[in-house]
PDB file of N, CA and C in Angstrom:
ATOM      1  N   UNK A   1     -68.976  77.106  18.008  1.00  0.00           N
ATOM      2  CA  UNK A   1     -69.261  75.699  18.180  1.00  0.00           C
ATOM      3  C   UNK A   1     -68.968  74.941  16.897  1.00  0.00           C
ATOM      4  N   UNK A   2     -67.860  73.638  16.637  1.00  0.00           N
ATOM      5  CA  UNK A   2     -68.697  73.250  16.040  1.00  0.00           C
ATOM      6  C   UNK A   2     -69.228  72.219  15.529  1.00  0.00           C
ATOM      7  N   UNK A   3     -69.635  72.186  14.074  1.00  0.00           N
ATOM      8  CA  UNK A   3     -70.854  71.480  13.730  1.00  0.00           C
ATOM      9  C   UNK A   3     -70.486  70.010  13.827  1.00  0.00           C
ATOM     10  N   UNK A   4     -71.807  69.776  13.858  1.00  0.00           N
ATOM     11  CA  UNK A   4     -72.035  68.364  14.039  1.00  0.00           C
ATOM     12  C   UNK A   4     -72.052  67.803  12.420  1.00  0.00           C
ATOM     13  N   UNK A   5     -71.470  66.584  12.604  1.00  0.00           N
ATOM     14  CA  UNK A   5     -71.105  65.545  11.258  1.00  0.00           C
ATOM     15  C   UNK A   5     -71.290  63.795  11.414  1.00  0.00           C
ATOM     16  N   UNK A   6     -72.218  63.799  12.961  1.00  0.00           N
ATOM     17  CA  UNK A   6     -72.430  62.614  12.954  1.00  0.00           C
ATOM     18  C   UNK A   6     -74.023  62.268  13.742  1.00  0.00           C
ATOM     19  N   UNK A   7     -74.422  60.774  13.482  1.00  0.00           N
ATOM     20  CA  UNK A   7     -75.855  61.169  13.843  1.00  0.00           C
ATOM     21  C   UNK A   7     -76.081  60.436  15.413  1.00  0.00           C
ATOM     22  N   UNK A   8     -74.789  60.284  15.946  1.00  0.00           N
ATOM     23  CA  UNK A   8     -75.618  60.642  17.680  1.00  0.00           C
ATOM     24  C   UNK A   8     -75.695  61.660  18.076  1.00  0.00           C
ATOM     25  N   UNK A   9     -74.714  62.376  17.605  1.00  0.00           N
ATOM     26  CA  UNK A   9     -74.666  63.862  18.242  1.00  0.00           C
ATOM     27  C   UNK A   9     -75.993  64.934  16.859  1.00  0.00           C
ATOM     28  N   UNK A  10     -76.039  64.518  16.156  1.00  0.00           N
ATOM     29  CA  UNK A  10     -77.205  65.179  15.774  1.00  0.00           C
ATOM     30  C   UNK A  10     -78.893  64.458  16.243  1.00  0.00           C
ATOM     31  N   UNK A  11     -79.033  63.098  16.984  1.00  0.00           N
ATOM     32  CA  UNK A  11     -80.257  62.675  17.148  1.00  0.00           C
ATOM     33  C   UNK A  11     -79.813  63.491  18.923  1.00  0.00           C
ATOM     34  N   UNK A  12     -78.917  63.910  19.287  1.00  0.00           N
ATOM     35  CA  UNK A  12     -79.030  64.548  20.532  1.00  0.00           C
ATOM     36  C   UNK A  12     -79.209  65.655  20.545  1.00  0.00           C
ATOM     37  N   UNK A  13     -78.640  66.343  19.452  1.00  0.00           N
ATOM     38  CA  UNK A  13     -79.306  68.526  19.313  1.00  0.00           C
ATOM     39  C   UNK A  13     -80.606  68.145  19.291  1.00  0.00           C
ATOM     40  N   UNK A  14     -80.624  67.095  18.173  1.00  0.00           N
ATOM     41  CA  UNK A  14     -82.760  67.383  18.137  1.00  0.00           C
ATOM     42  C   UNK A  14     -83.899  66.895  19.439  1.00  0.00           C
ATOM     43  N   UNK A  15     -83.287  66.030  19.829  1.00  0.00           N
ATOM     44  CA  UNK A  15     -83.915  66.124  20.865  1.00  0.00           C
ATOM     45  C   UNK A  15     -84.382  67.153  22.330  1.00  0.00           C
ATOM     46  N   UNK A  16     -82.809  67.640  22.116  1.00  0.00           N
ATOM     47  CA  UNK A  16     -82.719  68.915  22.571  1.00  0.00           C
ATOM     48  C   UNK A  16     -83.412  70.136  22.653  1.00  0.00           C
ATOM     49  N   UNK A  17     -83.519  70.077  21.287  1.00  0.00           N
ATOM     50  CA  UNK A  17     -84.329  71.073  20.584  1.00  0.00           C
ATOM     51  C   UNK A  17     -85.843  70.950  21.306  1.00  0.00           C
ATOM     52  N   UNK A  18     -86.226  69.867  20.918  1.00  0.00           N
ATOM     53  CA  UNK A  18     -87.477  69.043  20.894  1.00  0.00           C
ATOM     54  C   UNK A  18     -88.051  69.111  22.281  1.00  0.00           C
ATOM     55  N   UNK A  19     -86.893  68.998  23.194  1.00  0.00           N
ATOM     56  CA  UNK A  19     -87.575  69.098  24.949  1.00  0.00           C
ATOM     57  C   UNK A  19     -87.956  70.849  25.250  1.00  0.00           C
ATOM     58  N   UNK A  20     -86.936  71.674  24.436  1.00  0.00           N
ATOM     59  CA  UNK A  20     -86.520  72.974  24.739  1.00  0.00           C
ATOM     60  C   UNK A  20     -88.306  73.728  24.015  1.00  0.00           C
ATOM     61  N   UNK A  21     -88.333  73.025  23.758  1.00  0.00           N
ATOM     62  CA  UNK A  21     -89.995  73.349  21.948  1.00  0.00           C
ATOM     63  C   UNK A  21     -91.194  72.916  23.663  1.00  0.00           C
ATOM     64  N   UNK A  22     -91.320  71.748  23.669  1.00  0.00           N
ATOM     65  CA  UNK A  22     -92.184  70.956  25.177  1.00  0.00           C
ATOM     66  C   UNK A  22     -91.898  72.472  26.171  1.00  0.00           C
ATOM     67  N   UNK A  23     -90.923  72.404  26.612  1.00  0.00           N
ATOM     68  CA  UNK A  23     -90.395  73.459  28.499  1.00  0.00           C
ATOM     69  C   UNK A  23     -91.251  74.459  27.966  1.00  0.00           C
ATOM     70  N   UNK A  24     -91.323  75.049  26.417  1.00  0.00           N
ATOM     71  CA  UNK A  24     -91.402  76.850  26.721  1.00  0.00           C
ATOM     72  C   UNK A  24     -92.958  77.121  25.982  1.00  0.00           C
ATOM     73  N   UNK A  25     -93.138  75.964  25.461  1.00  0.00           N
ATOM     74  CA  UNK A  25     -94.503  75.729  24.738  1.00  0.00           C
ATOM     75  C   UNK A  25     -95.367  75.057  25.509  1.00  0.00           C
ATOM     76  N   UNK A  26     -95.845  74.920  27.055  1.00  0.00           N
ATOM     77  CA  UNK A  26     -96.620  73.705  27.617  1.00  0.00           C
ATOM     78  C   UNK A  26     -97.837  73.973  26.991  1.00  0.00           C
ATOM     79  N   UNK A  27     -98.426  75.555  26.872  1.00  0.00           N
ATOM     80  CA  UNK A  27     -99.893  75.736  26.873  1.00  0.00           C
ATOM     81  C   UNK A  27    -100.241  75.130  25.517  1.00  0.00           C
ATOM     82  N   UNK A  28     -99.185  75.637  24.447  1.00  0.00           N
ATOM     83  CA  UNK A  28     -99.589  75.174  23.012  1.00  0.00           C
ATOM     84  C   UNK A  28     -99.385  73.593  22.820  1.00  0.00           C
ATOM     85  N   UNK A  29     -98.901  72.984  23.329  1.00  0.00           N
ATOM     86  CA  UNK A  29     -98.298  71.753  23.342  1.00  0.00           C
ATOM     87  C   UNK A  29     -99.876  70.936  23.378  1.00  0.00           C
ATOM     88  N   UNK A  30    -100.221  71.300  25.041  1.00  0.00           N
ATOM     89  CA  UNK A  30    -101.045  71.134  25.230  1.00  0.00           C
ATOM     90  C   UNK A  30    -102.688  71.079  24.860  1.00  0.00           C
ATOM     91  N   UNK A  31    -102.443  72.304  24.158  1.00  0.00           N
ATOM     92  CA  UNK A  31    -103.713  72.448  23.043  1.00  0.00           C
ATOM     93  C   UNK A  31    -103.837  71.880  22.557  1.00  0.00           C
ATOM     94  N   UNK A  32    -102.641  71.860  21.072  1.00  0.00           N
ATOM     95  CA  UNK A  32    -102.596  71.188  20.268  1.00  0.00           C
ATOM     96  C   UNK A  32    -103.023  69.448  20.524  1.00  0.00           C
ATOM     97  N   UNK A  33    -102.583  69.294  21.442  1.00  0.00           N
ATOM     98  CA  UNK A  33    -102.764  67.657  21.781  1.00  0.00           C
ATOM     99  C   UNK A  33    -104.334  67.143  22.109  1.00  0.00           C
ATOM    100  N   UNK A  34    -104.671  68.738  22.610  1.00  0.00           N
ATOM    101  CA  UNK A  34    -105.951  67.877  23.337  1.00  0.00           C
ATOM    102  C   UNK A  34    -106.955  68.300  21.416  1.00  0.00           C
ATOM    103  N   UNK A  35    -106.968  69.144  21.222  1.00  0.00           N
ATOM    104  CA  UNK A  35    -107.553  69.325  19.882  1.00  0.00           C
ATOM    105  C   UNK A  35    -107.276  68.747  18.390  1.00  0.00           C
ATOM    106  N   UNK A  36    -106.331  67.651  18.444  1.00  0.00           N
ATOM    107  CA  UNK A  36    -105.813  67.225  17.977  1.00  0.00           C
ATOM    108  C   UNK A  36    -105.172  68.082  16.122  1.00  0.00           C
ATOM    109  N   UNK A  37    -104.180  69.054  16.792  1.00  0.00           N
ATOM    110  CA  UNK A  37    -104.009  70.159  15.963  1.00  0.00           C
ATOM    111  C   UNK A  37    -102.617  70.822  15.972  1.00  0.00           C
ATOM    112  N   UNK A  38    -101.718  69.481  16.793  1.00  0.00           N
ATOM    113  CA  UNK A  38    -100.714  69.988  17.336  1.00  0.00           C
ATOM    114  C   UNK A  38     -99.259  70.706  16.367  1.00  0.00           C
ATOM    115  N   UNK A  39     -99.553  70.424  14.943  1.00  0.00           N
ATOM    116  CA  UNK A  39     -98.607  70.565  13.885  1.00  0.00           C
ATOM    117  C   UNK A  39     -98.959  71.891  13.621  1.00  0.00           C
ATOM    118  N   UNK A  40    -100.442  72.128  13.716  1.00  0.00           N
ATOM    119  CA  UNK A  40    -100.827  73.310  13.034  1.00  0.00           C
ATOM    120  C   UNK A  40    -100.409  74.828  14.284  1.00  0.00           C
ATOM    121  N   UNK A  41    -100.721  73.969  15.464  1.00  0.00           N
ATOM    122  CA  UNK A  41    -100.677  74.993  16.734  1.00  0.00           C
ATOM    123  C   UNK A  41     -98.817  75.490  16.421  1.00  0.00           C
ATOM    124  N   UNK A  42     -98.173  74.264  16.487  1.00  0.00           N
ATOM    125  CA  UNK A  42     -96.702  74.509  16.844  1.00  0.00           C
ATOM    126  C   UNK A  42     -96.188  74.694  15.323  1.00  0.00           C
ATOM    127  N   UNK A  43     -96.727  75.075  13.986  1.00  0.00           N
ATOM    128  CA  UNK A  43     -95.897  75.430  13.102  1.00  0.00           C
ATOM    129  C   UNK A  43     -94.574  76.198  12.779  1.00  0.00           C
ATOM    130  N   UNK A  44     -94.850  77.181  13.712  1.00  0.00           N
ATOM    131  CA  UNK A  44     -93.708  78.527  13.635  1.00  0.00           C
ATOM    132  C   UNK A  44     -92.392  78.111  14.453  1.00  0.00           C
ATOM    133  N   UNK A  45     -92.566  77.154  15.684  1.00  0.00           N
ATOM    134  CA  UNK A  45     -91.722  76.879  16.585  1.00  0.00           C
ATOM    135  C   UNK A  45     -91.228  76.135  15.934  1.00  0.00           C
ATOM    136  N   UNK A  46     -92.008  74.784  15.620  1.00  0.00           N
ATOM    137  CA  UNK A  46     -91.253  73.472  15.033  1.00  0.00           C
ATOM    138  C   UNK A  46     -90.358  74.019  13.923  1.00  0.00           C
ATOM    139  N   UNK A  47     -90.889  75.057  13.027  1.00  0.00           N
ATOM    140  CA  UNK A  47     -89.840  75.614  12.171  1.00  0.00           C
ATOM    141  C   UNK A  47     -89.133  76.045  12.596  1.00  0.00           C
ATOM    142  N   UNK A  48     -88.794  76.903  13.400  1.00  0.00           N
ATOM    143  CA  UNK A  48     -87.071  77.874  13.887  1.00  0.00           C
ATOM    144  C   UNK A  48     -86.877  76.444  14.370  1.00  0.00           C
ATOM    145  N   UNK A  49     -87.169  75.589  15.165  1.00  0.00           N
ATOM    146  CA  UNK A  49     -86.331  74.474  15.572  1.00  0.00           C
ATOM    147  C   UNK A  49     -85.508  73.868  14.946  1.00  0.00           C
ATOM    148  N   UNK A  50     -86.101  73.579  13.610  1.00  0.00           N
ATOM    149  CA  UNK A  50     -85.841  73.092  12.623  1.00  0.00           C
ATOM    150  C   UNK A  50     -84.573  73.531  11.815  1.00  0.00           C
ATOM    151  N   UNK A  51     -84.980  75.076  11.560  1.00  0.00           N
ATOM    152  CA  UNK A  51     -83.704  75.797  11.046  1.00  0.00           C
ATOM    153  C   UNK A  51     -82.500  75.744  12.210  1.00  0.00           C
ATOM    154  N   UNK A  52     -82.586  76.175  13.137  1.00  0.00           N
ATOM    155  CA  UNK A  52     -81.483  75.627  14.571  1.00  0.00           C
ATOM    156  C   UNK A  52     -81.234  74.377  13.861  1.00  0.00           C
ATOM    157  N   UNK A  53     -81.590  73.196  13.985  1.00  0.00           N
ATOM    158  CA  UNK A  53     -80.541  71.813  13.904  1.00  0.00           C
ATOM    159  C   UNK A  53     -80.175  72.189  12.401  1.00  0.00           C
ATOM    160  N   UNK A  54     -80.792  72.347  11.622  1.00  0.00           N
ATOM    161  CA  UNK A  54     -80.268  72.562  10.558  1.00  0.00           C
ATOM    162  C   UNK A  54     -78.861  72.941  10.719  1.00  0.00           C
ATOM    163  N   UNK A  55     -79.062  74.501  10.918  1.00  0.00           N
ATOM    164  CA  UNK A  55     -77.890  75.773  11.614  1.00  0.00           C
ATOM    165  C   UNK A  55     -76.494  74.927  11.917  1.00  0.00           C
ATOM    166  N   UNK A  56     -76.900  73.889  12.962  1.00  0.00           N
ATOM    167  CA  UNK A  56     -75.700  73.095  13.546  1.00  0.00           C
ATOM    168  C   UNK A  56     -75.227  71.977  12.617  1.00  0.00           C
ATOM    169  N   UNK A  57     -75.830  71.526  11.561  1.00  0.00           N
ATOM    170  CA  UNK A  57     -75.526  70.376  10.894  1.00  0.00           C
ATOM    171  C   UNK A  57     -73.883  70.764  10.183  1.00  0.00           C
ATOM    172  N   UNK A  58     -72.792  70.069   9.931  1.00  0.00           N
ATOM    173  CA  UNK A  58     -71.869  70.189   8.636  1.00  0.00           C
ATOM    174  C   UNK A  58     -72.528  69.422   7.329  1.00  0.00           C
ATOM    175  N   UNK A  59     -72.210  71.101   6.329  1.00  0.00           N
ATOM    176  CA  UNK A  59     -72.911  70.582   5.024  1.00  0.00           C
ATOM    177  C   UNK A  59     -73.180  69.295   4.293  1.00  0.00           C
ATOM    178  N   UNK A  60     -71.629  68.503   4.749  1.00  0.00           N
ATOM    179  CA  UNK A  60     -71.253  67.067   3.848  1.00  0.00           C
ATOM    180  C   UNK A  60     -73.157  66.221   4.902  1.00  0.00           C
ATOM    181  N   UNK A  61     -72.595  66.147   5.958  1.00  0.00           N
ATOM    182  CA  UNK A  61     -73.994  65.477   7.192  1.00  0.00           C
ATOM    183  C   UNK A  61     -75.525  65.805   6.513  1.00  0.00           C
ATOM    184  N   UNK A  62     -75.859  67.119   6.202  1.00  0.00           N
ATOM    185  CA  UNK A  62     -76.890  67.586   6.007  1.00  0.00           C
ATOM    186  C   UNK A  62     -77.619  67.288   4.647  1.00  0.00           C
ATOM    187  N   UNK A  63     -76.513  66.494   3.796  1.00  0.00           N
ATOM    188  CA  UNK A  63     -76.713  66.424   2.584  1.00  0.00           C
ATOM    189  C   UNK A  63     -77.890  65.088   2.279  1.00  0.00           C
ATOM    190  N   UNK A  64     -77.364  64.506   3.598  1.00  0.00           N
ATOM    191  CA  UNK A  64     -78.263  63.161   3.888  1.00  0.00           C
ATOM    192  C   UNK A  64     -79.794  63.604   4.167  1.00  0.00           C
ATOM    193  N   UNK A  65     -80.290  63.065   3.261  1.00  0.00           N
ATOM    194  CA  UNK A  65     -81.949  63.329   3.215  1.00  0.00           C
ATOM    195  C   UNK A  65     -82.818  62.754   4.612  1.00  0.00           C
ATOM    196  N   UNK A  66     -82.237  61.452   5.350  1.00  0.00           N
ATOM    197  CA  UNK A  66     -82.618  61.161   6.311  1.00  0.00           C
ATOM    198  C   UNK A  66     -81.787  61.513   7.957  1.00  0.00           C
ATOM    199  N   UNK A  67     -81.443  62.723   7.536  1.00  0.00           N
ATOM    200  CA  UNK A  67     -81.011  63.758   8.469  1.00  0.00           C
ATOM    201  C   UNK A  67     -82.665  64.146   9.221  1.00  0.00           C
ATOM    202  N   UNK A  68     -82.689  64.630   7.894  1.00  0.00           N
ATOM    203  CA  UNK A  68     -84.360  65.768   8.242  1.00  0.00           C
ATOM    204  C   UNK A  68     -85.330  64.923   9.712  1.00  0.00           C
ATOM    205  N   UNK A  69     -85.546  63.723   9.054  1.00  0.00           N
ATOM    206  CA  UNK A  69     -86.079  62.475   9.718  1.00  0.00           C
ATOM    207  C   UNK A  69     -85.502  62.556  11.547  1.00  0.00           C
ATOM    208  N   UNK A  70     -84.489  62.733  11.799  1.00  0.00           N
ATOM    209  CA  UNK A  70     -83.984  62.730  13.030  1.00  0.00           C
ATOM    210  C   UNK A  70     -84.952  63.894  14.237  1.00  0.00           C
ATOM    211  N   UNK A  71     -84.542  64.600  13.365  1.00  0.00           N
ATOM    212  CA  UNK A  71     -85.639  65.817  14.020  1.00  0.00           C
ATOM    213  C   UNK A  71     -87.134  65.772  14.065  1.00  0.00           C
ATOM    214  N   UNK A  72     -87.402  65.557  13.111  1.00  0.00           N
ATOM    215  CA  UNK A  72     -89.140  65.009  12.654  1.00  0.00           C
ATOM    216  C   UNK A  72     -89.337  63.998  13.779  1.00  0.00           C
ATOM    217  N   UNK A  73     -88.502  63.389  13.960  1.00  0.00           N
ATOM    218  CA  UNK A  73     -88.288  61.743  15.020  1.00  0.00           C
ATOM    219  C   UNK A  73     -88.835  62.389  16.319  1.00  0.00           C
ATOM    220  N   UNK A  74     -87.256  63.377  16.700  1.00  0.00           N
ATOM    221  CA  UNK A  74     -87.425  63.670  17.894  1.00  0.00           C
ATOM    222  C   UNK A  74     -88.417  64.709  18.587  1.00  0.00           C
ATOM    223  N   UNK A  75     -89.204  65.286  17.304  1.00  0.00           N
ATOM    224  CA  UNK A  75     -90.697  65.895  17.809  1.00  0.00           C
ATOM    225  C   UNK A  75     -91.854  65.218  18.266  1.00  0.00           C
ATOM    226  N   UNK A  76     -91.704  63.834  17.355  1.00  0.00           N
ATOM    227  CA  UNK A  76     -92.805  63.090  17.687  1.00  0.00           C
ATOM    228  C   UNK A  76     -91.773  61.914  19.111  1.00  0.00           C
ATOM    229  N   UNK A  77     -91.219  61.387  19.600  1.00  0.00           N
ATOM    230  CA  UNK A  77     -91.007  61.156  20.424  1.00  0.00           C
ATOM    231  C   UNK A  77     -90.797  61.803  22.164  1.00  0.00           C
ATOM    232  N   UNK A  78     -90.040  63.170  21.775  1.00  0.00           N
ATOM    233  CA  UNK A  78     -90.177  63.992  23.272  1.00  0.00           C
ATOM    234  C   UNK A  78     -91.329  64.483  23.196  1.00  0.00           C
ATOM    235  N   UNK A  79     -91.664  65.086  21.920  1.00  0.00           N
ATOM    236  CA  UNK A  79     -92.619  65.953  22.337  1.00  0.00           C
ATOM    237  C   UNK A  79     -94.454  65.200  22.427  1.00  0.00           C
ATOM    238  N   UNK A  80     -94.665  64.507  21.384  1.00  0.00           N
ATOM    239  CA  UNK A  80     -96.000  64.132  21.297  1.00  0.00           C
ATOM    240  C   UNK A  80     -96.043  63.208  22.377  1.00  0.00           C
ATOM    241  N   UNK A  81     -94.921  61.716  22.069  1.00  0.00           N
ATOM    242  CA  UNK A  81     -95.458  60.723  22.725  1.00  0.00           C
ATOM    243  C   UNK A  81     -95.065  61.015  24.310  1.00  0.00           C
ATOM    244  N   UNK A  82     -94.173  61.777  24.819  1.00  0.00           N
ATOM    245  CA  UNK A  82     -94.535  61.899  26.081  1.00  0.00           C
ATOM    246  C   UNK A  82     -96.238  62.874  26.771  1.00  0.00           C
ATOM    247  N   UNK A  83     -95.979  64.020  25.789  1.00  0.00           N
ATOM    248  CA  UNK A  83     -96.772  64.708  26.169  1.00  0.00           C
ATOM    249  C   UNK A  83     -98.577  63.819  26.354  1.00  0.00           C
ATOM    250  N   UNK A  84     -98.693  63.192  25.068  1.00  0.00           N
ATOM    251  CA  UNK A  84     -99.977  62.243  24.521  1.00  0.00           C
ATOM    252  C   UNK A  84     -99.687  61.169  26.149  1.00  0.00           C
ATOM    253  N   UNK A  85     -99.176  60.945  27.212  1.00  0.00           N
ATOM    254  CA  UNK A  85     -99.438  60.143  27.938  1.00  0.00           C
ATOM    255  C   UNK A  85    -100.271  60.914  29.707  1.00  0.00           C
ATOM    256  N   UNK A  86    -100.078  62.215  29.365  1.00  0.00           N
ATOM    257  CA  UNK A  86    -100.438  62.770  30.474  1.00  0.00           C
ATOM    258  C   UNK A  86    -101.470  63.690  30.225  1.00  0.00           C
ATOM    259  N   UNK A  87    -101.839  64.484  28.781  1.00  0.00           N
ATOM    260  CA  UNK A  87    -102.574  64.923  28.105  1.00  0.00           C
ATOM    261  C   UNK A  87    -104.171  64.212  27.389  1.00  0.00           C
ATOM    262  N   UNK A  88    -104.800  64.476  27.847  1.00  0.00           N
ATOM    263  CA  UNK A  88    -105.994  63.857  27.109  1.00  0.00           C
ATOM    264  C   UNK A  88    -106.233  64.381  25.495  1.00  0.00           C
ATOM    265  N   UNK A  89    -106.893  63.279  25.311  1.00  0.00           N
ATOM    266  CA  UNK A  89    -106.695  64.193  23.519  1.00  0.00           C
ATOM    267  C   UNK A  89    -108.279  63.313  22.986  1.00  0.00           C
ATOM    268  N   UNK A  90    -108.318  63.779  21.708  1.00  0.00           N
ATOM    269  CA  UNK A  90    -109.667  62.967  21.402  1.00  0.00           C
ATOM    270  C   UNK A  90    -109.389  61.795  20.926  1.00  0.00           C
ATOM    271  N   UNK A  91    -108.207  61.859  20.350  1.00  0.00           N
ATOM    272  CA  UNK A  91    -107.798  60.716  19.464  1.00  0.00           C
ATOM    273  C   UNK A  91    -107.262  59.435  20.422  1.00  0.00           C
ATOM    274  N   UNK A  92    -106.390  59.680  21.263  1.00  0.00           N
ATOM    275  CA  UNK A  92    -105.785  58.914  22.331  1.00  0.00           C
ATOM    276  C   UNK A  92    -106.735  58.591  23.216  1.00  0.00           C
TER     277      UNK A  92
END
């Protein structure tokens, strides 16, 4: 494959990523949300996720510090704020 060097197609791996983290994680997802602990529950995942978009980035792309941000983005958008609308939580 390869890499990505631009940021639609990298705000689209991460999202990717990000739904793929939600599908295979519901129970932890879920925890995390309702205990409000969800960074700590999903540490290990959100990391390999992380290294994956990384993985796919071209070096010159990756060099951009607000790369990182895209992914960080698309955890808290697929994953929290959908999940935080059907999930009860203490905080919400």
């Amino acid at each position: 494959m390869p890499l990505i060097g631009n940021e639609v197609e990298a705000k689209r791996l991460a999202r990717a990523i990000a739904s793929d983290l939600a599908l295979y994680n519901q129970e932890k997802v879920k925890q995390g949300i309702e205990n409000d602990n969800f960074y700590e529950v999903m540490k290990d995942e959100i990391g390999e996720g992380k290294e994956l978009f990384l993985s796919r980035l071209s070096p010159e792309f990756k060099q951009n510090k607000s790369v990182v941000q895209l992914y960080e983005r698309a955890i808290a958008d697929v994953i929290i704020k959908l999940a935080g609308q059907r999930i009860k939580s203490k905080i919400w």
